[in-house]
C-alpha atoms as a PDB file:
ATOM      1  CA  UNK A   1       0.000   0.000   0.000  1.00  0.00           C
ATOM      2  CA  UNK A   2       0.951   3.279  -1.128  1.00  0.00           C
ATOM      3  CA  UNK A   3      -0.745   6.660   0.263  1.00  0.00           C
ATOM      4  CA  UNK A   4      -0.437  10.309   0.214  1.00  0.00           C
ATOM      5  CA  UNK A   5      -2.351  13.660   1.391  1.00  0.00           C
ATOM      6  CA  UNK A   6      -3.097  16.121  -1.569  1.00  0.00           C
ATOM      7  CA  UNK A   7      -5.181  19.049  -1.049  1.00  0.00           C
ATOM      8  CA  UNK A   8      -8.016  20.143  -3.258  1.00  0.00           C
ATOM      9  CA  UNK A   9      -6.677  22.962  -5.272  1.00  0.00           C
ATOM     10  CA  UNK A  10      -9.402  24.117  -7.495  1.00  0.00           C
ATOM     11  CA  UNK A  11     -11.785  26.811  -6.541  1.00  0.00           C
ATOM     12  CA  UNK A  12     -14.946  24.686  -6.312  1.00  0.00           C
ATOM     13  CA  UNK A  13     -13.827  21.685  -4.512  1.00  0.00           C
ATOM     14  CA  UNK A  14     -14.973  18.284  -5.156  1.00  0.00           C
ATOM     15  CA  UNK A  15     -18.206  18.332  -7.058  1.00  0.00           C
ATOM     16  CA  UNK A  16     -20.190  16.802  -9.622  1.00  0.00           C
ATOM     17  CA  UNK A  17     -17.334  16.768 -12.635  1.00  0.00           C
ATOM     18  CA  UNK A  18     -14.199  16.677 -10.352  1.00  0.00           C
ATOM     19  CA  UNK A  19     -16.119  13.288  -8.611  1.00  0.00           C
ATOM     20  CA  UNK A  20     -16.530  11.584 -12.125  1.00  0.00           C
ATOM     21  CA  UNK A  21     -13.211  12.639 -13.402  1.00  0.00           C
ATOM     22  CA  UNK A  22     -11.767  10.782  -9.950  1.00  0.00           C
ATOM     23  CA  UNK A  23     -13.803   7.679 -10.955  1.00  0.00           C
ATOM     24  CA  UNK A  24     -13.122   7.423 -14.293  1.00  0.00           C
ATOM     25  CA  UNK A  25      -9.212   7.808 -13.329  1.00  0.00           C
ATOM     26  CA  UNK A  26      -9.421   5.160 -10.638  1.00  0.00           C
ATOM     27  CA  UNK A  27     -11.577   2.755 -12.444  1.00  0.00           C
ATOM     28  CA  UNK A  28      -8.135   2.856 -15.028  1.00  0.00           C
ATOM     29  CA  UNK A  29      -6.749   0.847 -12.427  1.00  0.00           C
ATOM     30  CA  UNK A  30      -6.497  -2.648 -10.770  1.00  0.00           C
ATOM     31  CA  UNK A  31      -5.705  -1.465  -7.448  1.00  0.00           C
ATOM     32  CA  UNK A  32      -7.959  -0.264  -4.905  1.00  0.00           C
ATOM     33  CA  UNK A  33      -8.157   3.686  -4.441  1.00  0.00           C
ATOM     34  CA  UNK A  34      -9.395   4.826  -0.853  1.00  0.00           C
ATOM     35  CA  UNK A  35      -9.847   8.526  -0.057  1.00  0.00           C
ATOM     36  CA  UNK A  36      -9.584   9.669   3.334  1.00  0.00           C
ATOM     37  CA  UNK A  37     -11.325  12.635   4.854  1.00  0.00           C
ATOM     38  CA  UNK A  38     -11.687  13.515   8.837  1.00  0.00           C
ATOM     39  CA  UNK A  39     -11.934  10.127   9.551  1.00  0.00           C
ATOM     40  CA  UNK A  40     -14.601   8.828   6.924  1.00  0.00           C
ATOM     41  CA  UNK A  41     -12.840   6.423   4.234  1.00  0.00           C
ATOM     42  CA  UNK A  42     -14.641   6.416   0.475  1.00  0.00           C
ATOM     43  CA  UNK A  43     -14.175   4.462  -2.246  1.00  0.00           C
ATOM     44  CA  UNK A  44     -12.585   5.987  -5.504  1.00  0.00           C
ATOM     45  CA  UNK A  45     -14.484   4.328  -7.738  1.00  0.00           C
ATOM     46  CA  UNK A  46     -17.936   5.052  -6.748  1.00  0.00           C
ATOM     47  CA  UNK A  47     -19.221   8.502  -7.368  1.00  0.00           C
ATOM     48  CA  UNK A  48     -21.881   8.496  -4.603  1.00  0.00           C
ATOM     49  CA  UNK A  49     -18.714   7.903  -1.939  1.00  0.00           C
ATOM     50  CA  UNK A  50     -16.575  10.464  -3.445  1.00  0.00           C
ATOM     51  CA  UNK A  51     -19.567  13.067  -3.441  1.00  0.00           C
ATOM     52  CA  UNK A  52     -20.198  12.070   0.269  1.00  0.00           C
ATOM     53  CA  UNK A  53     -17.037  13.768   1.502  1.00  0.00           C
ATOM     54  CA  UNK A  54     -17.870  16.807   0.904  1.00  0.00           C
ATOM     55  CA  UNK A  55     -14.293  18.290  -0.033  1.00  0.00           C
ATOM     56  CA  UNK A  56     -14.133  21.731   0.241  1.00  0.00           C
ATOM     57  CA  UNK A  57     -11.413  23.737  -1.112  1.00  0.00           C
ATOM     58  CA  UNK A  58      -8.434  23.447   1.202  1.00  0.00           C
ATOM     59  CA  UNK A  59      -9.609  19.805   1.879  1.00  0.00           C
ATOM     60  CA  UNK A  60      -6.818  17.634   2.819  1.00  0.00           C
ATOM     61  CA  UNK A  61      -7.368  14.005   1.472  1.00  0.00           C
ATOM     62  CA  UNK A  62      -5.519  10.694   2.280  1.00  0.00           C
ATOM     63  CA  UNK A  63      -5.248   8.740  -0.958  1.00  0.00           C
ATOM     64  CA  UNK A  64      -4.603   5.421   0.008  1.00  0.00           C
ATOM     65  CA  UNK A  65      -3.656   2.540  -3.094  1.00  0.00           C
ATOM     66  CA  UNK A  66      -3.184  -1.069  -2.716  1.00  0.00           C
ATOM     67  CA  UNK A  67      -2.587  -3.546  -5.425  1.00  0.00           C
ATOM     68  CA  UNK A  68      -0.245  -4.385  -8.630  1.00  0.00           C
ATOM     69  CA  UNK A  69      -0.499  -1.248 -10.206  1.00  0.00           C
ATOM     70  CA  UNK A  70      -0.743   1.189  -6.780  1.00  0.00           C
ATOM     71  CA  UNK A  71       2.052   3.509  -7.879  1.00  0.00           C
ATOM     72  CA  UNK A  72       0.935   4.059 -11.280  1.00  0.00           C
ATOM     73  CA  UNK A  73      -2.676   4.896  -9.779  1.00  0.00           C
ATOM     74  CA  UNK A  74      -1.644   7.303  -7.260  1.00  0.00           C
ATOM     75  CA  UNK A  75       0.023   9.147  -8.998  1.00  0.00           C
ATOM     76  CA  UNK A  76      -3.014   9.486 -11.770  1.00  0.00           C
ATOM     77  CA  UNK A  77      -4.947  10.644  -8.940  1.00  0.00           C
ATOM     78  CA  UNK A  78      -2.385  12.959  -7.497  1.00  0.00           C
ATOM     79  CA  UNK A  79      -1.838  14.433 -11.193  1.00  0.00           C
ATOM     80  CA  UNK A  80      -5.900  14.809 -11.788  1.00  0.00           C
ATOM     81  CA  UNK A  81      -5.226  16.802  -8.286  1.00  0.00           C
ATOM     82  CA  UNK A  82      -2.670  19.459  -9.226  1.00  0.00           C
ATOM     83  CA  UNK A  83      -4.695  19.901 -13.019  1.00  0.00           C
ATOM     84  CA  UNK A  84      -7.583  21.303 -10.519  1.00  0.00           C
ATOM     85  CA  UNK A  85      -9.314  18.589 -12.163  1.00  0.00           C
ATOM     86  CA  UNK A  86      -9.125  20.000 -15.840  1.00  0.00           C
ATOM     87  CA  UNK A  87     -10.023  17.476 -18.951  1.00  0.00           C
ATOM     88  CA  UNK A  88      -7.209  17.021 -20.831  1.00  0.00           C
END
């Protein structure tokens, strides 16, 4: 396992688009993604958990991976993270 805090960066925080675009990103992967926020733990790939955090901006959020391809997904998620979510 594999984790690291990133803050949300973009103006908005986690919302609607910045939600899918973290599912879409972590369903890429074989590993399991795990965000962490003031204690509650969500599950990457499902929108409904992501959107349950409630990540402001200034949010700090524990990214937690575990599997074969952990590395490679983190740091997908921690990239997605410093674009402020932007489509590429």
């Amino acid at each position: 396992m594999v984790s690291k805090e990133l803050t949300v960066i973009n103006d908005s925080g986690i919302h609607a688009r910045p939600a899918a675009l973290i599912v879409e990103t972590a369903t890429k992967f074989r590993s399991n993604v795990i965000f962490i926020k003031d204690g509650m733990r969500a599950n990457a790939k499902s929108i409904m958990n992501i959107m349950l955090l409630a990540a402001e901006p200034g949010a700090v959020i524990r990214v937690e991976t575990e599997g074969d391809d952990e590395g490679d997904a983190l740091k997908a998620i921690e990239d997605l993270f410093n674009s402020r979510f932007k489509y590429d």
